[in-house]
N, C-alpha and C. Protein backbone atom coordinates (compact mmCIF):
# COMPACT_ATOMS: atom_id res chain seq x y z
N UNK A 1 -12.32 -17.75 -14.35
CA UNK A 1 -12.68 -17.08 -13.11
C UNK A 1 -14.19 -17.11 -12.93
N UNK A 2 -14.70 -16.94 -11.49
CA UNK A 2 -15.98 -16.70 -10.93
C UNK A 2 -16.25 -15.49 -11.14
N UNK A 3 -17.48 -15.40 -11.11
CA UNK A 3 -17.99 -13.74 -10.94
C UNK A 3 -17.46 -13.26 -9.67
N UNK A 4 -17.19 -13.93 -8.84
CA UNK A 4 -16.71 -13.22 -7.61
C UNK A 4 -15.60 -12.52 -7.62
N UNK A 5 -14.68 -14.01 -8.34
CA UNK A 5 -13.02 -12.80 -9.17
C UNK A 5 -13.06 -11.95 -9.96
N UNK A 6 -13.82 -12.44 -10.94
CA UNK A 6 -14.60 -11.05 -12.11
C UNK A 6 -14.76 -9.78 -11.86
N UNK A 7 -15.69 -9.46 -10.44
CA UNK A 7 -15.45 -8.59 -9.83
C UNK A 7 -14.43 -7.61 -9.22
N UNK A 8 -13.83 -8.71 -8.84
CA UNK A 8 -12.68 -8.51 -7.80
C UNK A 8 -11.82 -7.62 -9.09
N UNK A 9 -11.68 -7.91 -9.73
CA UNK A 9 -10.70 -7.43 -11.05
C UNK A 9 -11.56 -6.22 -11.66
N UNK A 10 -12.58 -6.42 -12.37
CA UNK A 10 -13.22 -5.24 -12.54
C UNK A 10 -13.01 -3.97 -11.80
N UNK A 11 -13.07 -4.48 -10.67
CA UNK A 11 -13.47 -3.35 -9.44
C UNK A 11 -11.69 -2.79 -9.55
N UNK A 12 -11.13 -3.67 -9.53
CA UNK A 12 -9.39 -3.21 -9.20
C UNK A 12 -9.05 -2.03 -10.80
N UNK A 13 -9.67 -2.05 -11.82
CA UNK A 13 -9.25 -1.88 -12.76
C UNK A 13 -10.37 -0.61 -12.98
N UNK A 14 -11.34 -0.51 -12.34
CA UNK A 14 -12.23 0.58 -11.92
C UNK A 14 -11.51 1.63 -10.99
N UNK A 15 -10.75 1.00 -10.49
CA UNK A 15 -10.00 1.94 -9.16
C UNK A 15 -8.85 2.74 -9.35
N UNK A 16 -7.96 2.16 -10.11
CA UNK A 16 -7.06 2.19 -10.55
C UNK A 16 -7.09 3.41 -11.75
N UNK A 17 -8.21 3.03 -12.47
CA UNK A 17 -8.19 4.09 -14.08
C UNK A 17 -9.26 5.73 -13.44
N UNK A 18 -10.29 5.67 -12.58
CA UNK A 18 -11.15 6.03 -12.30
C UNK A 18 -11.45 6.64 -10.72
N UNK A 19 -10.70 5.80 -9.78
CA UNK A 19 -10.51 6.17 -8.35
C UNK A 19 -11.85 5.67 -7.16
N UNK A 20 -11.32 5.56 -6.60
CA UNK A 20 -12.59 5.20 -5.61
C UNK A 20 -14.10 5.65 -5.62
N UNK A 21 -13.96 7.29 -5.53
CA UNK A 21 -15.61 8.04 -5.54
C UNK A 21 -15.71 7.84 -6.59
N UNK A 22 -15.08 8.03 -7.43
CA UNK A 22 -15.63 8.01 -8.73
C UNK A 22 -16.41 6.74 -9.82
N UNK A 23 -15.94 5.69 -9.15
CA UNK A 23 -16.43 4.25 -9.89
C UNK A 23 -17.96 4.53 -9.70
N UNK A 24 -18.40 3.56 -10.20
CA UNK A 24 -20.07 3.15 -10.02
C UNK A 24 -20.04 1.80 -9.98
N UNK A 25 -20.99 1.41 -9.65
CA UNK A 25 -21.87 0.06 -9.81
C UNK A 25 -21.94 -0.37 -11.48
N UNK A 26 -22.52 0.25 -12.20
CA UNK A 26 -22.23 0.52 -13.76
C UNK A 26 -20.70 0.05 -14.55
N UNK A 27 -20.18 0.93 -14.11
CA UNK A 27 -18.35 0.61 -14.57
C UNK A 27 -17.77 -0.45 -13.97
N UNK A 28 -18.04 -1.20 -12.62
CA UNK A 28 -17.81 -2.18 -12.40
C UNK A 28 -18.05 -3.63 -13.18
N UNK A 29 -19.49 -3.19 -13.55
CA UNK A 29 -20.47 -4.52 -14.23
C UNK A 29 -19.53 -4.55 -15.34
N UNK A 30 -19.61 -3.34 -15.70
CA UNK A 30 -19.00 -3.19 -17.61
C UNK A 30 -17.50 -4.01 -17.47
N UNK A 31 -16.85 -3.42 -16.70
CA UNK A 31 -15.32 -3.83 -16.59
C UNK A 31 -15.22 -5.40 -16.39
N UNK A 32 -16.03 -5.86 -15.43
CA UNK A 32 -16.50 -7.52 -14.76
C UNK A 32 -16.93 -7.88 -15.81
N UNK A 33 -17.62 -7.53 -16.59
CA UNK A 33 -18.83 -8.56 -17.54
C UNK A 33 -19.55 -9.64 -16.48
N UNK A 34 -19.98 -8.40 -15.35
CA UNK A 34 -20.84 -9.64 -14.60
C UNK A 34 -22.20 -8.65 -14.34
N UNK A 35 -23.42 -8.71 -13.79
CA UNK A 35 -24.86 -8.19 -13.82
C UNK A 35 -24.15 -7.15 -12.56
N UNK A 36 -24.69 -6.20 -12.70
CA UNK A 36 -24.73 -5.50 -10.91
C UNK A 36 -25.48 -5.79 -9.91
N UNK A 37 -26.48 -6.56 -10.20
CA UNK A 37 -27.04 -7.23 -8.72
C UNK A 37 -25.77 -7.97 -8.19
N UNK A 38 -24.95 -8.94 -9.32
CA UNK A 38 -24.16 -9.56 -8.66
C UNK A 38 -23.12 -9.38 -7.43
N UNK A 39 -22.84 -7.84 -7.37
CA UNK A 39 -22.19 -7.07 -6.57
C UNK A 39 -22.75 -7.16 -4.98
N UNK A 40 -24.03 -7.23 -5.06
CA UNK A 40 -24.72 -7.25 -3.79
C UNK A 40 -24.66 -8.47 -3.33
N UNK A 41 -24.67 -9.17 -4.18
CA UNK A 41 -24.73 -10.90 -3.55
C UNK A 41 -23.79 -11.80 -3.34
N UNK A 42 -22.33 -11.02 -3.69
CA UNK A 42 -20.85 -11.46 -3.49
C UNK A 42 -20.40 -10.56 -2.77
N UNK A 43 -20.45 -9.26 -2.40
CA UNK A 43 -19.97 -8.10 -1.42
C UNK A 43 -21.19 -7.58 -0.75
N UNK A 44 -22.13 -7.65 -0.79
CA UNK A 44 -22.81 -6.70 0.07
C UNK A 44 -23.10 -4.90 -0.25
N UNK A 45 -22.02 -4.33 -0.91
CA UNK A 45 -22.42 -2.96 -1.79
C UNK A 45 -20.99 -3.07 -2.43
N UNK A 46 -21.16 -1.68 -3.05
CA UNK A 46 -20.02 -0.97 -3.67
C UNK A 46 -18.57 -1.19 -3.48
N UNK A 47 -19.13 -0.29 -2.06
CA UNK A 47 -17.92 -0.04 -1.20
C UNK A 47 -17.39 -1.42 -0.56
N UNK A 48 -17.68 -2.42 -0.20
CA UNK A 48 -17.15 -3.20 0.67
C UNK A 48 -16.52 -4.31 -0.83
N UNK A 49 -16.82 -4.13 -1.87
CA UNK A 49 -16.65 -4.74 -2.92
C UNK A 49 -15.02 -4.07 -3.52
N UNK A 50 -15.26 -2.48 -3.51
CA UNK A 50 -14.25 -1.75 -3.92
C UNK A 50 -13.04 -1.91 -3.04
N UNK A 51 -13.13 -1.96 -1.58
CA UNK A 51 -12.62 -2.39 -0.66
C UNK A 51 -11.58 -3.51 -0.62
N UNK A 52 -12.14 -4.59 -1.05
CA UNK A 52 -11.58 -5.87 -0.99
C UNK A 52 -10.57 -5.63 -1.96
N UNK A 53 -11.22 -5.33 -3.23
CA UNK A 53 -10.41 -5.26 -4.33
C UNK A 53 -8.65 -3.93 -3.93
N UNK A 54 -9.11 -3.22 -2.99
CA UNK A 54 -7.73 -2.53 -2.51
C UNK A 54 -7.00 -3.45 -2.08
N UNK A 55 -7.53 -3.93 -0.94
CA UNK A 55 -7.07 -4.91 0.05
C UNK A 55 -6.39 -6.11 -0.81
N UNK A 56 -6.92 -6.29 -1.71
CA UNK A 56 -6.13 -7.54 -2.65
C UNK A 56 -4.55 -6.80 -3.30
N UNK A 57 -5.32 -5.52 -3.83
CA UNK A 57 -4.15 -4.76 -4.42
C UNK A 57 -3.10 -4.67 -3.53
N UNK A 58 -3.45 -4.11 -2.95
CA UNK A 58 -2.25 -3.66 -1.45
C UNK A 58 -1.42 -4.90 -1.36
N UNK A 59 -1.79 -6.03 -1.04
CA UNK A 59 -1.53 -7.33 -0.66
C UNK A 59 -0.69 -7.70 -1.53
N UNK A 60 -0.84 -7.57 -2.78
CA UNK A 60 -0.29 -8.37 -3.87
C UNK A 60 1.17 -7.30 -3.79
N UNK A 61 0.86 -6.04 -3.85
CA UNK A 61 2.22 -5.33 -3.85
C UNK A 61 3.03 -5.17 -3.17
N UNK A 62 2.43 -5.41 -1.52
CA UNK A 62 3.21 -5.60 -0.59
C UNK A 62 4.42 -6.82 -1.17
N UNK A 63 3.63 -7.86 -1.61
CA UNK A 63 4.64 -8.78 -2.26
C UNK A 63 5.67 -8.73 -3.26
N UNK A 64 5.18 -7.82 -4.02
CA UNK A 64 6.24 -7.78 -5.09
C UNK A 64 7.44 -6.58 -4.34
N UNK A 65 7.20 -5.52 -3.75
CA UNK A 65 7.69 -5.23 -2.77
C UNK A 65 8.81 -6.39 -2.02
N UNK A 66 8.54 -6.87 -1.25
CA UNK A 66 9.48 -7.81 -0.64
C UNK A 66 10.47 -8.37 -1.34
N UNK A 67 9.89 -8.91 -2.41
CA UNK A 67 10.90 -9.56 -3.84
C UNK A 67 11.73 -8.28 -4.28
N UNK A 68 11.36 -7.27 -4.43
CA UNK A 68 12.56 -5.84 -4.33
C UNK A 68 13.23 -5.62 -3.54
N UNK A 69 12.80 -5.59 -2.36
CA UNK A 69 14.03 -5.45 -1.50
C UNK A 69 15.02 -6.63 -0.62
N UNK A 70 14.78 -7.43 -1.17
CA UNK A 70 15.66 -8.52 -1.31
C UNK A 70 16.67 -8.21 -1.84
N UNK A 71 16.39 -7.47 -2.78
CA UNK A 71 17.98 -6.91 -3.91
C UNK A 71 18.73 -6.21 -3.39
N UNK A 72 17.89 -5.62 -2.29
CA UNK A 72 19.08 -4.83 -1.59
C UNK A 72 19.61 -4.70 -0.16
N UNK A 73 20.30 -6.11 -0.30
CA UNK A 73 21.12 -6.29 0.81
C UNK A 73 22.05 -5.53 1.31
N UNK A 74 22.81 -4.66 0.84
CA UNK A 74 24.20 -3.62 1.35
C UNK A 74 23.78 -3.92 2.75
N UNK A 75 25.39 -4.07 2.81
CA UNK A 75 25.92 -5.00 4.60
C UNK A 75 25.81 -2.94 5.08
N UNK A 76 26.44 -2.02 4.41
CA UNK A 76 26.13 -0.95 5.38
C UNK A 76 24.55 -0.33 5.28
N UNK A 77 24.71 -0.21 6.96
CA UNK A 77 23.28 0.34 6.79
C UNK A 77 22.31 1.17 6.39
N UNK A 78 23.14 2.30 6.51
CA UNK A 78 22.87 3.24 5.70
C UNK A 78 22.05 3.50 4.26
N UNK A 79 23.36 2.21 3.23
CA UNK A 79 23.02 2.61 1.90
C UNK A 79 22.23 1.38 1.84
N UNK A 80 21.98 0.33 2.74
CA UNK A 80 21.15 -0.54 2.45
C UNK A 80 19.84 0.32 2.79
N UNK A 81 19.48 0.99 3.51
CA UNK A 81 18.28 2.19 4.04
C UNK A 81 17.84 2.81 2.58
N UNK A 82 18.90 3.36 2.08
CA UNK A 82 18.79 4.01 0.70
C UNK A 82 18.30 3.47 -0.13
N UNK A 83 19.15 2.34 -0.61
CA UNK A 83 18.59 1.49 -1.68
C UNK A 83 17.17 0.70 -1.46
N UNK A 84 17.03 0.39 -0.28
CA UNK A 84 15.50 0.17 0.14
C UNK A 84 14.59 0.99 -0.67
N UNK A 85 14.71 2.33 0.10
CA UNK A 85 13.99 4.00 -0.22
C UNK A 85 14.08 3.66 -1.54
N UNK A 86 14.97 3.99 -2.06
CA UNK A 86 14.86 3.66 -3.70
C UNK A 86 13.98 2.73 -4.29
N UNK A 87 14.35 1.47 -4.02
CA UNK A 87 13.26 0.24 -4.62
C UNK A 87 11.52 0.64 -3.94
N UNK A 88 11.50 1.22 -3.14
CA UNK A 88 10.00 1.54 -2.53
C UNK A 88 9.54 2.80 -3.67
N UNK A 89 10.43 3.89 -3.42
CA UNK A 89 10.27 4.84 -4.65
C UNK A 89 9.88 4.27 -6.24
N UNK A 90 10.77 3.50 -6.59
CA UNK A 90 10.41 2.48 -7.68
C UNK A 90 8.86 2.00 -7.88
N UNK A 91 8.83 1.25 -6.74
CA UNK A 91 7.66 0.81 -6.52
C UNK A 91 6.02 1.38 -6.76
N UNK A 92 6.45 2.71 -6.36
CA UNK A 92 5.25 3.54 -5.75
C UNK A 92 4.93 4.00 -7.12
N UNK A 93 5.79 4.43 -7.86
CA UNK A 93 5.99 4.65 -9.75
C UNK A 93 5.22 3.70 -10.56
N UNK A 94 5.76 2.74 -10.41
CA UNK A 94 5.22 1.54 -11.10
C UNK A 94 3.57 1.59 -10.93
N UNK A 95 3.24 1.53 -9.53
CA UNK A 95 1.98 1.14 -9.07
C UNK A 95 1.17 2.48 -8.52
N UNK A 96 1.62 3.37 -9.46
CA UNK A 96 0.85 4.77 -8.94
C UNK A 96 -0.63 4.85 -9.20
N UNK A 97 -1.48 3.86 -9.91
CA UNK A 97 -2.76 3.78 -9.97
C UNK A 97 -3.39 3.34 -8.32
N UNK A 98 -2.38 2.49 -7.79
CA UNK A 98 -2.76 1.54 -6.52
C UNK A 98 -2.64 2.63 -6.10
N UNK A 99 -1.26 3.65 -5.61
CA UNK A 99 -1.67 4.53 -4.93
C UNK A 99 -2.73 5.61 -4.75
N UNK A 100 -2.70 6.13 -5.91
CA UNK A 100 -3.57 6.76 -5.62
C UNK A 100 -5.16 6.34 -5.34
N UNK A 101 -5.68 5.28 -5.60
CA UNK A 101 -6.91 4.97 -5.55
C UNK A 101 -7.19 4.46 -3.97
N UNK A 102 -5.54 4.46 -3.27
CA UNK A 102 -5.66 4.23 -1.98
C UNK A 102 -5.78 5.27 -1.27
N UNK A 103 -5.01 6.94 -1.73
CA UNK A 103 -5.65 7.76 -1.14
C UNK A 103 -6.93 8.58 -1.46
N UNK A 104 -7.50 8.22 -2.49
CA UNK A 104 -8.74 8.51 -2.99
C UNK A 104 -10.21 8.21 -1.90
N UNK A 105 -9.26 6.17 -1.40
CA UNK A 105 -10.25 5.66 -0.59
C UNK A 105 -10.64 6.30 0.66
N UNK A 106 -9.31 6.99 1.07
CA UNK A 106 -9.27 7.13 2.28
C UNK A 106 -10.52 8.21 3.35
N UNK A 107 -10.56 8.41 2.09
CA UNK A 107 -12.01 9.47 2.76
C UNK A 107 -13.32 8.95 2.96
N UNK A 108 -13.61 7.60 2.60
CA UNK A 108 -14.50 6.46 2.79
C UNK A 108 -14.77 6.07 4.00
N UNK A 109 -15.48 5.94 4.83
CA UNK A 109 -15.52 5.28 6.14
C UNK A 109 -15.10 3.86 6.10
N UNK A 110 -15.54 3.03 5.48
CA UNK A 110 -15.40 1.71 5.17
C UNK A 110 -14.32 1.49 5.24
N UNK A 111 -13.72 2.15 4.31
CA UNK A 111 -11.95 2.09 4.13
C UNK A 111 -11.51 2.12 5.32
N UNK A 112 -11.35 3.36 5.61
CA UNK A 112 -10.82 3.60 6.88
C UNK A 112 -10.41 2.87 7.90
N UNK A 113 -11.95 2.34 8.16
CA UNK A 113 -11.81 1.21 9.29
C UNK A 113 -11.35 -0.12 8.79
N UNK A 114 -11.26 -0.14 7.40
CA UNK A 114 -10.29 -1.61 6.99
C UNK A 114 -8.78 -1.38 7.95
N UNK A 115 -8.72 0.01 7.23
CA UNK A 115 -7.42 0.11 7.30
C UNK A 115 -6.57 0.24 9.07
N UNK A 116 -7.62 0.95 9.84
CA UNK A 116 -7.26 0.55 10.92
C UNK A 116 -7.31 -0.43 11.59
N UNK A 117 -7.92 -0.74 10.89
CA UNK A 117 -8.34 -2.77 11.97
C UNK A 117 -6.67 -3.25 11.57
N UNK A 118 -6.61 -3.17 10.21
CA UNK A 118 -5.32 -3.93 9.90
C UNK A 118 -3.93 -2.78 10.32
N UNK A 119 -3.73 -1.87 10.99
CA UNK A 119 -2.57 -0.90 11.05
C UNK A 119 -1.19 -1.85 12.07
N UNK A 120 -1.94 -2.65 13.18
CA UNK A 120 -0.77 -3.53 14.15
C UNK A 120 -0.08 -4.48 12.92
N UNK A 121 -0.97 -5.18 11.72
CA UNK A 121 -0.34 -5.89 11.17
C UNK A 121 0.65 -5.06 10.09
N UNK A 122 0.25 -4.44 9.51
CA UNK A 122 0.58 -3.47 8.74
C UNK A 122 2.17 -3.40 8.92
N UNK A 123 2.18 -2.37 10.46
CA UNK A 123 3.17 -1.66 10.66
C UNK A 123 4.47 -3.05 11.32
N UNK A 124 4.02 -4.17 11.61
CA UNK A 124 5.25 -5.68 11.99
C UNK A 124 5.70 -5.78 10.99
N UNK A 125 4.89 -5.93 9.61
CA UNK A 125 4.50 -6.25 8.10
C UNK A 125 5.92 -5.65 7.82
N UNK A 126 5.75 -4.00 8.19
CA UNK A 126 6.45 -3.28 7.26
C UNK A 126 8.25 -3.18 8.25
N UNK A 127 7.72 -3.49 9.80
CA UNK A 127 9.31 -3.68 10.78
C UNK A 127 10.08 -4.64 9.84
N UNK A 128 9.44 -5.93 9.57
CA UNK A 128 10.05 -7.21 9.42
C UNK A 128 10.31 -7.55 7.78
N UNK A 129 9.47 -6.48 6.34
CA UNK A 129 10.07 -6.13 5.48
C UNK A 129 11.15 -5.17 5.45
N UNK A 130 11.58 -4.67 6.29
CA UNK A 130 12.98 -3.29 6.32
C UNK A 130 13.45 -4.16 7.50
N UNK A 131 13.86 -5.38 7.56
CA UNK A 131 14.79 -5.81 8.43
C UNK A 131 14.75 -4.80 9.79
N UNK A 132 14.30 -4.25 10.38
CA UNK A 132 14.33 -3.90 11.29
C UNK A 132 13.45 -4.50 12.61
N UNK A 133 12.87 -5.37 12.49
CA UNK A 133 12.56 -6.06 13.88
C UNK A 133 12.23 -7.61 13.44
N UNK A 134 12.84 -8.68 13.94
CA UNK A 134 12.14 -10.06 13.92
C UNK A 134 10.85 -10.64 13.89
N UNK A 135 10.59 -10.37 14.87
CA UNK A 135 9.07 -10.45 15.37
C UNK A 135 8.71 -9.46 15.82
N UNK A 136 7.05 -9.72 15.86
CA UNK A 136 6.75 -8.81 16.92
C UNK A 136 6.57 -8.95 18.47
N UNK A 137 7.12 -9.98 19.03
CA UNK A 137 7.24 -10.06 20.70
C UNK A 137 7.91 -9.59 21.00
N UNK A 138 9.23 -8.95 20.67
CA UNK A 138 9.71 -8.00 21.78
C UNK A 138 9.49 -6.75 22.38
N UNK A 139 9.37 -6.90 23.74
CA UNK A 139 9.19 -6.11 24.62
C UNK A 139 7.54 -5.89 24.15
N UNK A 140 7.24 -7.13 24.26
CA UNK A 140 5.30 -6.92 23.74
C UNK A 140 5.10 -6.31 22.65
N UNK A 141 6.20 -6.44 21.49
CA UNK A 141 5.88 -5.95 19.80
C UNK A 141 5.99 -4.63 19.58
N UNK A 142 6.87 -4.20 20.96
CA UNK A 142 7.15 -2.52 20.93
C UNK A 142 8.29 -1.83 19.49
N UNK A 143 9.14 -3.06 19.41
CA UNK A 143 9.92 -2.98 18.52
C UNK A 143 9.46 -2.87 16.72
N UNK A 144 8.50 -3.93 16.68
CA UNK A 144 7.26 -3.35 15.60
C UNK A 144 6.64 -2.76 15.41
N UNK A 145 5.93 -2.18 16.34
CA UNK A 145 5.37 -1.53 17.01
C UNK A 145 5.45 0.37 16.50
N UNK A 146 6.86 0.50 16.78
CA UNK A 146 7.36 1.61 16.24
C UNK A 146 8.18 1.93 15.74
N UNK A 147 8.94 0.85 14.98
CA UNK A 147 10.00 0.75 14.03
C UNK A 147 8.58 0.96 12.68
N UNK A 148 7.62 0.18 13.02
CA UNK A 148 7.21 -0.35 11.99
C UNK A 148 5.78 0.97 11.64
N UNK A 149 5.42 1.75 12.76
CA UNK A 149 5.19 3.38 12.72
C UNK A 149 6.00 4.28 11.98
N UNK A 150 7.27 4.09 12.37
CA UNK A 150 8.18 4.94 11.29
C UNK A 150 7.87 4.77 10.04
N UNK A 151 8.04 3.16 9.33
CA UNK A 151 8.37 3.11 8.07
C UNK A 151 6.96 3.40 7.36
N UNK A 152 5.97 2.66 8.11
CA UNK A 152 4.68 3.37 8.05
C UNK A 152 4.11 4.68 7.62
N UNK A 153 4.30 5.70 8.35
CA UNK A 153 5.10 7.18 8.18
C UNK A 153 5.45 7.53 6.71
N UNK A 154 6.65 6.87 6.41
CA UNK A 154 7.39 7.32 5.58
C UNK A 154 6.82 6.98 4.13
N UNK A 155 6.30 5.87 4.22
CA UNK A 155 5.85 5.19 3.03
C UNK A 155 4.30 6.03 2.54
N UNK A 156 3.58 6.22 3.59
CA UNK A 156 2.76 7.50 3.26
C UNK A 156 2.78 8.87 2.85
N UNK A 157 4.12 9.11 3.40
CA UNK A 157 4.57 10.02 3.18
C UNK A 157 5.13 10.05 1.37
N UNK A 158 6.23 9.37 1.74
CA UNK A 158 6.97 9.48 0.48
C UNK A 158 5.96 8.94 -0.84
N UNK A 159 4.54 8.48 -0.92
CA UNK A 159 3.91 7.81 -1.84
C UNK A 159 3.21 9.23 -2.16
N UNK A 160 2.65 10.68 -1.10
CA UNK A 160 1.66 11.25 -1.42
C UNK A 160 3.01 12.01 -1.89
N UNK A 161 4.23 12.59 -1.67
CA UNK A 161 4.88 13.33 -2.65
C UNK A 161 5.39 12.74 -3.98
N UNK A 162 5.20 11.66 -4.08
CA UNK A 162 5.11 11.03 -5.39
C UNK A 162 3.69 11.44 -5.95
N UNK A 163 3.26 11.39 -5.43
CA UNK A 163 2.06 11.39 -6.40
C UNK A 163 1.78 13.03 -6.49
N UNK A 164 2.06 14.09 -5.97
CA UNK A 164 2.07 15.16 -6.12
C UNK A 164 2.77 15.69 -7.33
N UNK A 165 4.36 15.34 -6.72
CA UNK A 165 5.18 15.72 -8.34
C UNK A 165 6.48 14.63 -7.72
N UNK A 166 6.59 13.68 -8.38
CA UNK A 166 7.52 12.68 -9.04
C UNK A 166 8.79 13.37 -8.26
N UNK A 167 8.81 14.20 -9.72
CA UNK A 167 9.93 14.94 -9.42
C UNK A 167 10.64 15.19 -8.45
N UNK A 168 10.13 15.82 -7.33
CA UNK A 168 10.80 16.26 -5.98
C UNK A 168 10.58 15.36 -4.95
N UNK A 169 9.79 13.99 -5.05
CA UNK A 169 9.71 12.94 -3.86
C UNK A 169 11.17 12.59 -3.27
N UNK A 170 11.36 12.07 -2.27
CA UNK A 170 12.35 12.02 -1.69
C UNK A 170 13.03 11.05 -2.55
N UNK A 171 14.23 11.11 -2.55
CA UNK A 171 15.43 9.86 -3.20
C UNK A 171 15.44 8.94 -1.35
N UNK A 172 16.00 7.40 -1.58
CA UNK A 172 16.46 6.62 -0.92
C UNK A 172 17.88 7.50 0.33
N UNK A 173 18.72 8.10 -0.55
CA UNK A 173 20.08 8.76 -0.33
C UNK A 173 19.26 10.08 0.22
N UNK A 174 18.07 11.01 -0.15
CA UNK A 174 17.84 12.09 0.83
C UNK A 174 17.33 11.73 1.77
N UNK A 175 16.37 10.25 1.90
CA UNK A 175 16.02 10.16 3.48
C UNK A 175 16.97 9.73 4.20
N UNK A 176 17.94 8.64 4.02
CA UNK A 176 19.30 8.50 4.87
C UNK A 176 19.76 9.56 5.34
N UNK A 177 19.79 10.64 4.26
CA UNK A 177 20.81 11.79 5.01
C UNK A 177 20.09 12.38 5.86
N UNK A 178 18.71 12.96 5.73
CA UNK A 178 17.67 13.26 6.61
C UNK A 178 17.73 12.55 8.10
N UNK A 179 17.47 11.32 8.04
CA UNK A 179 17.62 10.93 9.44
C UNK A 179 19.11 10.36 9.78
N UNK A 180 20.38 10.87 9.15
CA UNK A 180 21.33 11.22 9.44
C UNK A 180 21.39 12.17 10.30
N UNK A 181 20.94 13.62 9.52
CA UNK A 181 21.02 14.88 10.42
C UNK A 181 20.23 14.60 11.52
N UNK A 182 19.13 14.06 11.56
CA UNK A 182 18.18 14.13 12.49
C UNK A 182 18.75 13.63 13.86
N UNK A 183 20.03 12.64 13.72
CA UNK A 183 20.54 11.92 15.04
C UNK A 183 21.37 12.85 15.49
N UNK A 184 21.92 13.84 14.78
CA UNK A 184 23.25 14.69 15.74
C UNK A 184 22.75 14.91 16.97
């Protein structure tokens, strides 16, 4: 690897053990085995360095993500909804360093505006991983749009009560039934 990936990894493994405010310039170098000027001259600062390195994270899990819920095809919809919820729950377990260092970021300006620049892709991202919309052209991507708001929603949701207490985060089978009741 380049110092540029060097970084990129450092910084992810800074984030992850340590959290966003909390890294330095220092713990990066150490983790990289690269100089800390180098930081300035491949990212520009800290933050836009720490940044990327989410943005990679996110990215990469979104993927392994997809490869999970592949597994769960169930023709009914319902328990295919569930078992989704479930493998996302899974997910969020596994990769609870990512999460949390994502809501750590969030109080960052930088972040922030990553994250909204990218929210239209995000939320098609997340329609067209939960089988719920094709594309996003219909009816001008309305269907992504806010299918893909919901799951959006939920995945924030259900990641910060994971990370609160495990324990009581929603199951796959309580959000089905949830927006079961919710249609009477």
């Amino acid at each position: 690897m380049g110092n540029r990936e060097d970084l990129l990894a450092g910084a992810r493994e800074c984030l992850f053990e340590k959290g966003y405010a909390r890294t330095t310039v220092r713990d990066i170098a150490t983790a990289s085995g690269v100089s800390m000027a180098a930081i300035g001259y491949h990212f520009g600062s800290k933050e836009a360095l720490l940044t990327a390195a989410l943005g990679d994270a996110t990215r990469e899990w979104g993927a392994e993500l997809e490869k999970a819920l592949e597994d769960s095809a169930d023709d009914d919809a319902a328990d295919r909804f569930a078992a989704r919820w479930d493998a996302v729950r899974e997910s969020i377990a596994t990769n609870r360093g990512l999460w949390a260092a994502t809501f750590d970021a969030l109080s960052h300006e930088e972040t922030r505006a990553q994250l909204a620049g990218d929210t239209r892709e995000s939320r098609a991202g997340l329609a067209r991983l939960f089988g719920s919309a094709e594309d996003d052209t219909t009816e001008n991507g309305e269907d992504a749009r806010t299918v893909g708001a919901l799951y959006q929603a939920l995945l924030i949701g259900v990641a910060a009560q994971y990370l609160i207490d495990p324990e009581t985060a929603p199951t796959g089978t309580e959000l089905a039934e949830g927006l079961r009741r919710v249609q009477r």
